[in-house]
C-alpha atoms as a PDB file:
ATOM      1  CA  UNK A   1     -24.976  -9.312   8.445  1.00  0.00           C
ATOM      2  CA  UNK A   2     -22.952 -12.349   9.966  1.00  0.00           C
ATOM      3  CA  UNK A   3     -20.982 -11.418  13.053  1.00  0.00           C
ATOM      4  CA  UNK A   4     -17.493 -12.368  13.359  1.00  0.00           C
ATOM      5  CA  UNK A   5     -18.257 -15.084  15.898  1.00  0.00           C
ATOM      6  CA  UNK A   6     -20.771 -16.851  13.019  1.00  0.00           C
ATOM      7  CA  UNK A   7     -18.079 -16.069  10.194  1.00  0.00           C
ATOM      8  CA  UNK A   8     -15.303 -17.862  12.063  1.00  0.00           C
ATOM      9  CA  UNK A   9     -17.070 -20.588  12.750  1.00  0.00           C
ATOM     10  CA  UNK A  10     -18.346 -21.123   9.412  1.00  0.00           C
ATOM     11  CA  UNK A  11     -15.075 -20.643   8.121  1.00  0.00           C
ATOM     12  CA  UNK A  12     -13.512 -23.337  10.649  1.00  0.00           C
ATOM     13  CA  UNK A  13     -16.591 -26.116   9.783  1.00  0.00           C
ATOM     14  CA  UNK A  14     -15.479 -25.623   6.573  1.00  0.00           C
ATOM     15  CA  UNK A  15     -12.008 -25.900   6.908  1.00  0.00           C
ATOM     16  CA  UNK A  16     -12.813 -28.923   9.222  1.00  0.00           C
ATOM     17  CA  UNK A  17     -14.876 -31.221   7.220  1.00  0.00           C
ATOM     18  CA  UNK A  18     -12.527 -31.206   4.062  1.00  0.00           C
ATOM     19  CA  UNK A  19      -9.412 -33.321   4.608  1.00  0.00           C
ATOM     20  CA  UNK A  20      -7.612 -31.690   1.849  1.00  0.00           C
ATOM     21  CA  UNK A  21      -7.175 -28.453   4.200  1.00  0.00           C
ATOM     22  CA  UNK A  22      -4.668 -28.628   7.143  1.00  0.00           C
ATOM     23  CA  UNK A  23      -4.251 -25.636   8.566  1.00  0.00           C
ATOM     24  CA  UNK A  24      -6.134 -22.399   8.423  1.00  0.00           C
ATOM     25  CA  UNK A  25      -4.811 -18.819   8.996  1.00  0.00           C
ATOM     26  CA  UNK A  26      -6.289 -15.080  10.063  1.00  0.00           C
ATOM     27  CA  UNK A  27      -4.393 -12.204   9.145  1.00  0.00           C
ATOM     28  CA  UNK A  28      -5.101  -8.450   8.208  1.00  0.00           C
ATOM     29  CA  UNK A  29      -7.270  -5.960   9.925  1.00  0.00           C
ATOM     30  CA  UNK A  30      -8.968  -8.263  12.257  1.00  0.00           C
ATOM     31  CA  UNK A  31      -5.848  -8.895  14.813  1.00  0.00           C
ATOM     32  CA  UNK A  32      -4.589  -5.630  14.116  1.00  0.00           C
ATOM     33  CA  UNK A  33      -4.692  -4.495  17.740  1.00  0.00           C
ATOM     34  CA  UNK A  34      -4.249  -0.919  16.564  1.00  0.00           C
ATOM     35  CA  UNK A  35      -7.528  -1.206  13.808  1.00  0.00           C
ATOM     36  CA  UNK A  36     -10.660   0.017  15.263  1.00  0.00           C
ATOM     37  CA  UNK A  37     -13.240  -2.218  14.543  1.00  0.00           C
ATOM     38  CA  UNK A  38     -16.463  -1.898  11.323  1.00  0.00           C
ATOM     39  CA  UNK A  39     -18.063  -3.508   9.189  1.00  0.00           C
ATOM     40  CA  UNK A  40     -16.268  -3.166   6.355  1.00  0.00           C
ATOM     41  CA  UNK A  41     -13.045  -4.887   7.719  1.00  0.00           C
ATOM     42  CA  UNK A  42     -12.505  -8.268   5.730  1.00  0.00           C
ATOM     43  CA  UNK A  43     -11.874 -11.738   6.408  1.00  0.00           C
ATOM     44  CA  UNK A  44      -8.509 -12.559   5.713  1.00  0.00           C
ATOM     45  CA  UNK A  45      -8.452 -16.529   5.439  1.00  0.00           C
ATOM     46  CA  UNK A  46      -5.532 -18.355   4.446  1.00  0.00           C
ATOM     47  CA  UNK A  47      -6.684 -22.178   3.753  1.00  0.00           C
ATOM     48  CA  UNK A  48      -3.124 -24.290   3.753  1.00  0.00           C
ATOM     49  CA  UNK A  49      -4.391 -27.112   1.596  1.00  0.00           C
ATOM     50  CA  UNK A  50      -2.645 -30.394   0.182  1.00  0.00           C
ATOM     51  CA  UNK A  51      -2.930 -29.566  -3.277  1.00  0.00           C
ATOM     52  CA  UNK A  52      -4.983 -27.336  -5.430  1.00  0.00           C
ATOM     53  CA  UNK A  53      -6.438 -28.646  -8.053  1.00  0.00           C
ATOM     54  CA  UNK A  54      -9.753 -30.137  -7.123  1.00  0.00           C
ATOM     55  CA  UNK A  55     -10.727 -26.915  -5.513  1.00  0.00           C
ATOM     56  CA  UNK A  56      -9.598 -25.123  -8.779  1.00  0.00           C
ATOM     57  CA  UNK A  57     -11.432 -28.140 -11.365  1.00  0.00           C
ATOM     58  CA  UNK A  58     -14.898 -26.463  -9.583  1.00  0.00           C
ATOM     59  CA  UNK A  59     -15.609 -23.543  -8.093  1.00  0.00           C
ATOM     60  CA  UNK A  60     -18.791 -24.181  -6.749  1.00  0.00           C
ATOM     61  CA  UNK A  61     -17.189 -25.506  -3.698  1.00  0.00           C
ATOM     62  CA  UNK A  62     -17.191 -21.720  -2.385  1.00  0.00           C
ATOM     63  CA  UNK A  63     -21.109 -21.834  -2.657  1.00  0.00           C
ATOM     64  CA  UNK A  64     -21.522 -23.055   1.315  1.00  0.00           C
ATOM     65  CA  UNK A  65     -19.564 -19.912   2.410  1.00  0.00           C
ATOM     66  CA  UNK A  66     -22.797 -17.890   1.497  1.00  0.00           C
ATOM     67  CA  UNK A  67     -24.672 -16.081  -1.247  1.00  0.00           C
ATOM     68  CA  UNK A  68     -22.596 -13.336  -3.181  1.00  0.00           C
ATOM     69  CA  UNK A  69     -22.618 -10.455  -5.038  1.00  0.00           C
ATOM     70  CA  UNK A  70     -18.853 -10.813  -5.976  1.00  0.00           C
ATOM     71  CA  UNK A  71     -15.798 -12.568  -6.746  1.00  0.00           C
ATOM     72  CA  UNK A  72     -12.541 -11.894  -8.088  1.00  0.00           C
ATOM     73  CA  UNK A  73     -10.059 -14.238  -8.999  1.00  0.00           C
ATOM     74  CA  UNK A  74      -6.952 -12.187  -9.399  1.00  0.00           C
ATOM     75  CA  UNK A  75      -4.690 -15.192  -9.882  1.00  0.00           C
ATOM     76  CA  UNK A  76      -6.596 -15.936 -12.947  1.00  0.00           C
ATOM     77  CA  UNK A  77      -7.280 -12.842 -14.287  1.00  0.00           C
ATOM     78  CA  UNK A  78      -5.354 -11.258 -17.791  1.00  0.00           C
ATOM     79  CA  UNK A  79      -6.327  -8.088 -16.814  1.00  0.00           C
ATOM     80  CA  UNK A  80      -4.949  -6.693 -14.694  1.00  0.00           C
ATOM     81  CA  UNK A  81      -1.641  -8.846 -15.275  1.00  0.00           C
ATOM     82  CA  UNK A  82      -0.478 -10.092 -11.759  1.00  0.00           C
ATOM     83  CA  UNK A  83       3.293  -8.962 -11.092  1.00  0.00           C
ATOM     84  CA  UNK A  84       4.351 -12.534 -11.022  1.00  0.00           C
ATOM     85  CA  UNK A  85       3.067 -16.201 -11.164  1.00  0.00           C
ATOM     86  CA  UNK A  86       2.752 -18.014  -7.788  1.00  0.00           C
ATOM     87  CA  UNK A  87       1.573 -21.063  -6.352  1.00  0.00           C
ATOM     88  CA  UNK A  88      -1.286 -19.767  -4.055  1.00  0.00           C
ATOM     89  CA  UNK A  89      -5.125 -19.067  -5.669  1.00  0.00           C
ATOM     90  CA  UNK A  90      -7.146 -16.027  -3.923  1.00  0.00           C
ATOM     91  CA  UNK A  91     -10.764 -15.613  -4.005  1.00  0.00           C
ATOM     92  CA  UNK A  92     -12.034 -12.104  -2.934  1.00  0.00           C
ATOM     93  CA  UNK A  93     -15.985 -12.659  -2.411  1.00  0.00           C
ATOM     94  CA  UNK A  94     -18.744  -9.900  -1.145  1.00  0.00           C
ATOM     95  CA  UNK A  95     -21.359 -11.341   0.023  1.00  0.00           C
ATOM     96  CA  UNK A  96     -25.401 -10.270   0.203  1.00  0.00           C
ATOM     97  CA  UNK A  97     -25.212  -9.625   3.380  1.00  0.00           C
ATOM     98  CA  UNK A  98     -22.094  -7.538   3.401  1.00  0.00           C
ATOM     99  CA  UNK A  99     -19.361  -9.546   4.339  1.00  0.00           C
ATOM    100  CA  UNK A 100     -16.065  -9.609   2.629  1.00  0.00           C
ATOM    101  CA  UNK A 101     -13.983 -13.099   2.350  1.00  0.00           C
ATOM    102  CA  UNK A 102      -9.856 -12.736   0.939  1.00  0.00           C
ATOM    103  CA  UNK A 103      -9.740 -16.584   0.955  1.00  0.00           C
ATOM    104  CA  UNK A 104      -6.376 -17.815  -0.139  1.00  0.00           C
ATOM    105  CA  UNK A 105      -5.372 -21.642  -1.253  1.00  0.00           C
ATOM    106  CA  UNK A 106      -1.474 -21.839  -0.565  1.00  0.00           C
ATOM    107  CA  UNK A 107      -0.368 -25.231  -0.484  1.00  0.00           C
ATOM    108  CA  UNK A 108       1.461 -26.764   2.420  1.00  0.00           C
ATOM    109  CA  UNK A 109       4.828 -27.203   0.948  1.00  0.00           C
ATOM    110  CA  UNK A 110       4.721 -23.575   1.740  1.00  0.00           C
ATOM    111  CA  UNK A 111       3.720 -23.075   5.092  1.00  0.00           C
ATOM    112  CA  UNK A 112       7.193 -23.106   6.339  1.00  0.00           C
ATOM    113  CA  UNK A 113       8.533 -20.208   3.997  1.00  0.00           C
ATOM    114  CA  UNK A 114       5.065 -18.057   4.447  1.00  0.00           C
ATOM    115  CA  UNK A 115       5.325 -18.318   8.166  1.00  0.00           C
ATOM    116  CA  UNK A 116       8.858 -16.905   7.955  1.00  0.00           C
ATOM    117  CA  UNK A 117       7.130 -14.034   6.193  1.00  0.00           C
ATOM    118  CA  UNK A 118       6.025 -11.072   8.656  1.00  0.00           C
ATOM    119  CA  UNK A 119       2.629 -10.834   9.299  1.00  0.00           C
ATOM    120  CA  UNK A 120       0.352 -10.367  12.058  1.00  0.00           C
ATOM    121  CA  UNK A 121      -1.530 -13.682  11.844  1.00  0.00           C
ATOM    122  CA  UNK A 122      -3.345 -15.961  14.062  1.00  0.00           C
ATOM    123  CA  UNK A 123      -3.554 -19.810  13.459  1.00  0.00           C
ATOM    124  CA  UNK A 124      -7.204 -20.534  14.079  1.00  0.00           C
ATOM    125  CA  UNK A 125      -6.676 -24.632  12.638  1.00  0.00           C
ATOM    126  CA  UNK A 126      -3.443 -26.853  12.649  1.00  0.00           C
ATOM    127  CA  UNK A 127      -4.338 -30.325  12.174  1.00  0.00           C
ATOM    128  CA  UNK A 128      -1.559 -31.653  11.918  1.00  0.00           C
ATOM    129  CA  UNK A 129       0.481 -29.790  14.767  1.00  0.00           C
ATOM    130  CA  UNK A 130       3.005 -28.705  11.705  1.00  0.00           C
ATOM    131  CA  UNK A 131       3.203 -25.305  14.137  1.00  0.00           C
ATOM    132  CA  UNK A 132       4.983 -27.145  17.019  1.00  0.00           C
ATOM    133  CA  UNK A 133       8.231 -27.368  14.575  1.00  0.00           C
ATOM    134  CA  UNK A 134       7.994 -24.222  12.402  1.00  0.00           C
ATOM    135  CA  UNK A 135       9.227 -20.931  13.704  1.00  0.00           C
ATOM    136  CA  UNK A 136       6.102 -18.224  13.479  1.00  0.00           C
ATOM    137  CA  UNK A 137       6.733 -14.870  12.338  1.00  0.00           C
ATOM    138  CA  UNK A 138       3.985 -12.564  13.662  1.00  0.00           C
ATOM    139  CA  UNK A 139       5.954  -9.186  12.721  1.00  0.00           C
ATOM    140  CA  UNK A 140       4.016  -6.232  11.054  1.00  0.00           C
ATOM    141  CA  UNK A 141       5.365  -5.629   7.794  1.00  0.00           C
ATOM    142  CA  UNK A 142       4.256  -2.020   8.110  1.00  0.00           C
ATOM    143  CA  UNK A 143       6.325  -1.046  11.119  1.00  0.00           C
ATOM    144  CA  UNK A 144       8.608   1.285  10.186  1.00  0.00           C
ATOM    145  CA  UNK A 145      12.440   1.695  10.122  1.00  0.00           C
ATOM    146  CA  UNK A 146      15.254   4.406  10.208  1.00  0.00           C
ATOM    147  CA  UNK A 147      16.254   5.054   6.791  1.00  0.00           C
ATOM    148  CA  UNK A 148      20.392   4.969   5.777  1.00  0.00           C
ATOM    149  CA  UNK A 149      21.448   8.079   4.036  1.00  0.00           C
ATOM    150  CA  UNK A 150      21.457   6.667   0.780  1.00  0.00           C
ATOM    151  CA  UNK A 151      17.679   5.587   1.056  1.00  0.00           C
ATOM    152  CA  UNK A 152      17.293   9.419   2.529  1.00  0.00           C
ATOM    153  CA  UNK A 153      18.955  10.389  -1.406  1.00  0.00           C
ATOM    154  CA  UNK A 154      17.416   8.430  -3.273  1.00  0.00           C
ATOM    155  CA  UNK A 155      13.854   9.332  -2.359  1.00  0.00           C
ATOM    156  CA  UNK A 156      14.825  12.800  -3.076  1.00  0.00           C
ATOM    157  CA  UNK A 157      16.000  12.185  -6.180  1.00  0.00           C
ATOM    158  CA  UNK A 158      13.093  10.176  -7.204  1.00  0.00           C
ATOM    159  CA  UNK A 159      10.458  12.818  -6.346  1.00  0.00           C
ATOM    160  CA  UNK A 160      12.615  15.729  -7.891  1.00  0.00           C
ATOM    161  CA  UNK A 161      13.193  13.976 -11.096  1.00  0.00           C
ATOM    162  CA  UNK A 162       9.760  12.733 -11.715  1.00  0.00           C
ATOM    163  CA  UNK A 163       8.167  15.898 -11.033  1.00  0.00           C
ATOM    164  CA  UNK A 164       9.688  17.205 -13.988  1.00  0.00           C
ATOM    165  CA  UNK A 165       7.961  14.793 -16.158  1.00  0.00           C
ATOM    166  CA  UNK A 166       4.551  16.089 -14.166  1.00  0.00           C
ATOM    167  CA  UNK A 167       5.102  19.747 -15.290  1.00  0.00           C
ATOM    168  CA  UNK A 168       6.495  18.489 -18.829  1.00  0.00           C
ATOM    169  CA  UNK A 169       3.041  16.382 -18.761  1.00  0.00           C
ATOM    170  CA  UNK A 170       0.971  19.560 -17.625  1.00  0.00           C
ATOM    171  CA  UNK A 171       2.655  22.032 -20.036  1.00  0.00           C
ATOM    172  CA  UNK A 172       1.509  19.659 -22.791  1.00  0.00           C
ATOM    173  CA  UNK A 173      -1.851  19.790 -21.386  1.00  0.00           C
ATOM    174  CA  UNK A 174      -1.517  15.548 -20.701  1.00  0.00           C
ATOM    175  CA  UNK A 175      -3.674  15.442 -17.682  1.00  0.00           C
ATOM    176  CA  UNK A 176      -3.889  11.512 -17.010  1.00  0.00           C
ATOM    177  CA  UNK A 177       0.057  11.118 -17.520  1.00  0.00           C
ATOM    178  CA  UNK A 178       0.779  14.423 -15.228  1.00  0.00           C
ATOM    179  CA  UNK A 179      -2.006  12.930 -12.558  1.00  0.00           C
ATOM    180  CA  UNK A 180      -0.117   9.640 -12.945  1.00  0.00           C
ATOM    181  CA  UNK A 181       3.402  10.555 -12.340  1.00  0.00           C
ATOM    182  CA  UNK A 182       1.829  13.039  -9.477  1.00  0.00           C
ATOM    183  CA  UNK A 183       0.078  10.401  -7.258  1.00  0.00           C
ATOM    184  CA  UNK A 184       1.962   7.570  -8.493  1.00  0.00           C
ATOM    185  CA  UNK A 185       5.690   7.655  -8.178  1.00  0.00           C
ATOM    186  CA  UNK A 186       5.851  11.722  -6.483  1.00  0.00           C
ATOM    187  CA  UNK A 187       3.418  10.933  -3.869  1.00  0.00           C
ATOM    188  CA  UNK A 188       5.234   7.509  -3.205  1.00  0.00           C
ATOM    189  CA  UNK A 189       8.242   9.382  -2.340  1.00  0.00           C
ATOM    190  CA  UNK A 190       6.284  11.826  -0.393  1.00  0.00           C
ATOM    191  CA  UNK A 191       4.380   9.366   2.000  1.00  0.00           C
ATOM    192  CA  UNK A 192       7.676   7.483   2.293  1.00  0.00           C
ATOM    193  CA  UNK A 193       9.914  10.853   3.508  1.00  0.00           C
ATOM    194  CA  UNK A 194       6.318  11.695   5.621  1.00  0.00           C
ATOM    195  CA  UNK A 195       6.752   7.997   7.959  1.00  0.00           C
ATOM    196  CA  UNK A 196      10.054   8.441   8.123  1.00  0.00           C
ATOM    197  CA  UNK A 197       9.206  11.646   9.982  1.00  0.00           C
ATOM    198  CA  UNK A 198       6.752  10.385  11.925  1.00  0.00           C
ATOM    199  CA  UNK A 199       8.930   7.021  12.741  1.00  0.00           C
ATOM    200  CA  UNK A 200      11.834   9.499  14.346  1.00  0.00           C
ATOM    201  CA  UNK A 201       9.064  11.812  15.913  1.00  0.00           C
ATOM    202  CA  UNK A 202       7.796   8.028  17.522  1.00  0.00           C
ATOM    203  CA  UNK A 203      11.217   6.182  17.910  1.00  0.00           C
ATOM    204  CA  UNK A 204      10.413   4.387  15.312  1.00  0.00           C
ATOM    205  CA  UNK A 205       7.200   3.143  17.284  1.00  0.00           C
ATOM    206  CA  UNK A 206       4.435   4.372  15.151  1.00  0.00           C
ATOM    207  CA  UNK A 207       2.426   1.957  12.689  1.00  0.00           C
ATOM    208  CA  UNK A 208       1.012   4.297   9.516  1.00  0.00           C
ATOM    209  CA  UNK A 209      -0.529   1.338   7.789  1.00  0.00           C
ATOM    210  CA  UNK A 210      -0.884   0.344   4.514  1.00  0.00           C
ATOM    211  CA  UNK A 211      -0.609   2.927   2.273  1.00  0.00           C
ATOM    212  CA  UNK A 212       0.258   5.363   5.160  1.00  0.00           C
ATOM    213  CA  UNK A 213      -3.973   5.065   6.243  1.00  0.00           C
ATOM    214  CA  UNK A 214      -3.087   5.756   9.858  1.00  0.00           C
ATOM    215  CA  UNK A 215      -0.938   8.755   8.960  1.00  0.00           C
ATOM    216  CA  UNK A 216      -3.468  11.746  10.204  1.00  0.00           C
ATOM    217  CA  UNK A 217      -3.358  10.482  14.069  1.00  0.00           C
ATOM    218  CA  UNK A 218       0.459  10.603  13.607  1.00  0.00           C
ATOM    219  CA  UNK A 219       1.336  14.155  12.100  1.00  0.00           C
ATOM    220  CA  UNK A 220       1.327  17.549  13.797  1.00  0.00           C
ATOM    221  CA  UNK A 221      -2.376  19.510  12.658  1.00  0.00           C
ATOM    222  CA  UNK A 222      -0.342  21.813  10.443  1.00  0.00           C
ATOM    223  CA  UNK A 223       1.488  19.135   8.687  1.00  0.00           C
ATOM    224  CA  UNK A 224      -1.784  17.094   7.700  1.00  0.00           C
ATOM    225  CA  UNK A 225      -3.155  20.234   5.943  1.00  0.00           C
ATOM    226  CA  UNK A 226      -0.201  20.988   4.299  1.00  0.00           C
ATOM    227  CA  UNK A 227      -0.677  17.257   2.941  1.00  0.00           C
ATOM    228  CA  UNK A 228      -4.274  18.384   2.532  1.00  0.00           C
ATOM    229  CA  UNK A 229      -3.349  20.782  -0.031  1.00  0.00           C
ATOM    230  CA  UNK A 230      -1.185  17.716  -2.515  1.00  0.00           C
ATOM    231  CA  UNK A 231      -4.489  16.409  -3.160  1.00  0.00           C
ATOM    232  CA  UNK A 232      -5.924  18.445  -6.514  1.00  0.00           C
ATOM    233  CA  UNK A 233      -9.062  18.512  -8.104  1.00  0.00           C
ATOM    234  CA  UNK A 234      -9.162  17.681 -12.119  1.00  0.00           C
ATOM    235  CA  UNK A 235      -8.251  21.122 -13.256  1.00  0.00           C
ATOM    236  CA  UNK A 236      -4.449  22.439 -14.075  1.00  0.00           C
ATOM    237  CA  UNK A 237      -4.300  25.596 -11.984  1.00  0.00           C
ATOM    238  CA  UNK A 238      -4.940  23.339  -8.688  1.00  0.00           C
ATOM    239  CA  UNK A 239      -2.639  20.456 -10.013  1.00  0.00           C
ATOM    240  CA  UNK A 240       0.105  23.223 -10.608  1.00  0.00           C
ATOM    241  CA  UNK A 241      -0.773  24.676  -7.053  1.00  0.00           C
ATOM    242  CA  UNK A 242      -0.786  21.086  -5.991  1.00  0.00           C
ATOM    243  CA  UNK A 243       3.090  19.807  -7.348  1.00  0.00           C
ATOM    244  CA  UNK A 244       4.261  23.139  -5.707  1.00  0.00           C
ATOM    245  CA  UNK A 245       3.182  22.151  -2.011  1.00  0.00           C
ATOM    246  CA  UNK A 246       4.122  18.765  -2.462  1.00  0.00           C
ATOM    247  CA  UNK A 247       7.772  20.335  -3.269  1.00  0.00           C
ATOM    248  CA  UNK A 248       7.283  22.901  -0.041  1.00  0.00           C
ATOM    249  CA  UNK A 249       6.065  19.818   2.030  1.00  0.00           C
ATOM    250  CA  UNK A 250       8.510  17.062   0.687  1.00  0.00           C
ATOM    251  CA  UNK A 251      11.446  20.512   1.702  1.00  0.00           C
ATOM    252  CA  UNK A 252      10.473  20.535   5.145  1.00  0.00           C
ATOM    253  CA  UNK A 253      10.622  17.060   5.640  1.00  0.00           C
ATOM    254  CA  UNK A 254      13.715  17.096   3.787  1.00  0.00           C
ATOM    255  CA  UNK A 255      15.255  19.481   5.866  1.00  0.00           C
ATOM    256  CA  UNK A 256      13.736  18.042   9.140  1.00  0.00           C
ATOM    257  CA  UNK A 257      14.756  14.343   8.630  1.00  0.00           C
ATOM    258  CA  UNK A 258      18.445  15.378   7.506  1.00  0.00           C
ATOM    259  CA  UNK A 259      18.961  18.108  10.935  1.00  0.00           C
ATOM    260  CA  UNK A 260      17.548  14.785  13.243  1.00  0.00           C
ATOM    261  CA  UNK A 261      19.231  11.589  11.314  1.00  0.00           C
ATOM    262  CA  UNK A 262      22.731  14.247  10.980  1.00  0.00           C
ATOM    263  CA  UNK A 263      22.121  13.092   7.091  1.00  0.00           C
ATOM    264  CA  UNK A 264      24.109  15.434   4.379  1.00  0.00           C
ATOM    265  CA  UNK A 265      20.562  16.455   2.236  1.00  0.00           C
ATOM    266  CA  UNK A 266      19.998  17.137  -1.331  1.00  0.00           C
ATOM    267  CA  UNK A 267      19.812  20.320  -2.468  1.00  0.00           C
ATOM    268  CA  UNK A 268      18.774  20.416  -5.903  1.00  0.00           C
ATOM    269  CA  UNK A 269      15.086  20.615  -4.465  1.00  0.00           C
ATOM    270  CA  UNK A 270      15.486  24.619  -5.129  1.00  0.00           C
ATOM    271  CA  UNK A 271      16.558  24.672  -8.318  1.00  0.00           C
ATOM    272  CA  UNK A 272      14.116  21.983  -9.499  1.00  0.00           C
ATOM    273  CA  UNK A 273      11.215  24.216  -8.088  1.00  0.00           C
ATOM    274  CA  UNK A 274      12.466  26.985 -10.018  1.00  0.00           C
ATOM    275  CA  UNK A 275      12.431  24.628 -13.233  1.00  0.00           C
ATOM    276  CA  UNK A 276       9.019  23.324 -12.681  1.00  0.00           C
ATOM    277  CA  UNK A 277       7.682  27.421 -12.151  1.00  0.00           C
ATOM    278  CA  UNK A 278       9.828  28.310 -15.682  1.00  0.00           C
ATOM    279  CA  UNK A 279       7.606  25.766 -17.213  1.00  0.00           C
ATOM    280  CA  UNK A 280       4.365  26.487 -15.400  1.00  0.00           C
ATOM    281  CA  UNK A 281       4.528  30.422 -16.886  1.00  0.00           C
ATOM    282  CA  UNK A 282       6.073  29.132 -20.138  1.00  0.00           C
ATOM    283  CA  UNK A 283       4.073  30.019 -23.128  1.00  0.00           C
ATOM    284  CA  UNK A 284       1.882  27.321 -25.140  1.00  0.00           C
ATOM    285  CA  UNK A 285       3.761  28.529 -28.404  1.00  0.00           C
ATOM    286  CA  UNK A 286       6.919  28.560 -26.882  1.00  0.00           C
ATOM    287  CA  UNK A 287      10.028  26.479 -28.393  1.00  0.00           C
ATOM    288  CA  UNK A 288      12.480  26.598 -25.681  1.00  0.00           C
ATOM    289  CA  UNK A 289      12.130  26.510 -22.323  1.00  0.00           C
ATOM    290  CA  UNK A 290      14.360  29.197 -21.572  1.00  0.00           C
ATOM    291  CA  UNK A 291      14.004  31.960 -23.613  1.00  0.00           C
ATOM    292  CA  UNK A 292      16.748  33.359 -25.039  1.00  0.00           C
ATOM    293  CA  UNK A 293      18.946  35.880 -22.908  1.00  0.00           C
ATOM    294  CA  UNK A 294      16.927  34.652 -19.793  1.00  0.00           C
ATOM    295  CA  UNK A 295      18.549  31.829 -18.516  1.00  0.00           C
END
């Protein structure tokens, strides 16, 4: 496997020798002071290039960079749809021996707005000393922030309301929708009240990552496995047991949040927990959710 010292080199020569590219960019894991360091961490190239098209015409260009197993072209790709059109091209290549390339083409009419962007980035090329006239954002767009009290409701809301389409889905016996809503839009709402925990238990100091990956060093033992217990296997009984201690969990952070940002809370959570166990215990023949005379 290439060390870093042979990748970035390569990835400079390259970068060097074609006159089309004029500035070349490191970002991600590998100046993340915070990241420890393995193997699997990727290279996270951004080639600033004059235009795009002769490196689009033929891909075969990418061939020096090494034999691979894999590419992806997500910019060019119909499934899955990309959110939005842009003007940069991405290449995500695994190579034999391991290494992992996220090369993107952005063009340099852009350098100025995607430096303005935060990111923790280090300019490895600059031929053309555009740097000494452009204002460098090296931010990290992870870091967190104090949440306003309307945020602080509307995450609430969120994860109340969609649970209710969880049990609805789990009632019906709809096991990919239920495990959808669960760990798509509930859990969202979960991480998000969880770092805004751990950002007023930090000052606002701690970095959870992407996709909250640094979260375990940050959380009190007894918090993590409560979080332990959201995570359900593939049958209902655990999924039900599952929704419940994400509501007992997503409570206590309620409740801790609102007592330490003096926030007015929500307090439907209650009520919604009694819906969800109605419909949990609710007969499969049933045709009303509240029987009558028991509401």
């Amino acid at each position: 496997m290439r060390n870093e010292h042979e990748m970035l080199s390569m990835i400079l020569a390259i970068a060097s020798e074609n006159d089309l590219i004029r500035m070349v960019e490191l970002n991600g894991s590998r100046i993340d002071g915070q990241r420890t360091k393995d193997p699997f961490q990727d290279y996270d190239i951004v080639y600033y290039v004059e235009t795009l098209q002769p490196f689009l015409a033929d891909h075969s260009w990418l061939d020096c960079f090494g034999e691979r197993i894999m590419m992806q072209m997500p910019d060019s790709m119909l499934v899955p749809p990309s959110a939005k059109k842009r003007e940069s091209f991405a290449y995500l290549i695994l190579f034999t021996d391991g290494n992992r390339i996220d090369l993107t083409l952005t063009p340099v009419s852009l350098i100025s707005e995607s430096m303005a962007k935060e990111e923790p980035r280090r300019i490895l090329l600059d031929k053309d000393d555009r740097l000494s006239s452009i204002k460098v954002n090296t931010g990290n767009p992870y870091r967190l922030r104090a949440p306003g009290q309307q945020a602080f409701f509307d995450s609430a809301n969120e994860f109340w309301w969609v649970s209710t389409y969880v049990a609805k889905a789990l009632w019906r016996h709809e096991l990919p929708l239920a495990k959808e809503m669960m760990d798509g839009p509930v859990r969202k709402m979960l991480m998000l009240m969880l770092t805004w925990h751990i950002g007023i238990e930090s000052n606002f100091t701690a970095d959870p990552g992407k996709s909250g990956r640094n979260i375990e060093q940050y959380v009190e033992s007894e918090m993590w496995n409560k979080l332990l217990l959201t995570y359900p296997d593939g049958k209902y009984e655990q999924i039900w047991s599952s929704l419940f201690a994400m509501g007992a969990l997503f409570e206590e952070l309620t409740d801790r949040i609102a007592e330490s940002l003096q926030f007015e809370r929500p307090t439907y959570g209650k009520d919604i927990t009694a819906y969800l166990k109605q419909i949990e215990q609710l007969p499969k023949d049933s045709e009303s959710i509240y029987p009558l005379g028991k509401q």
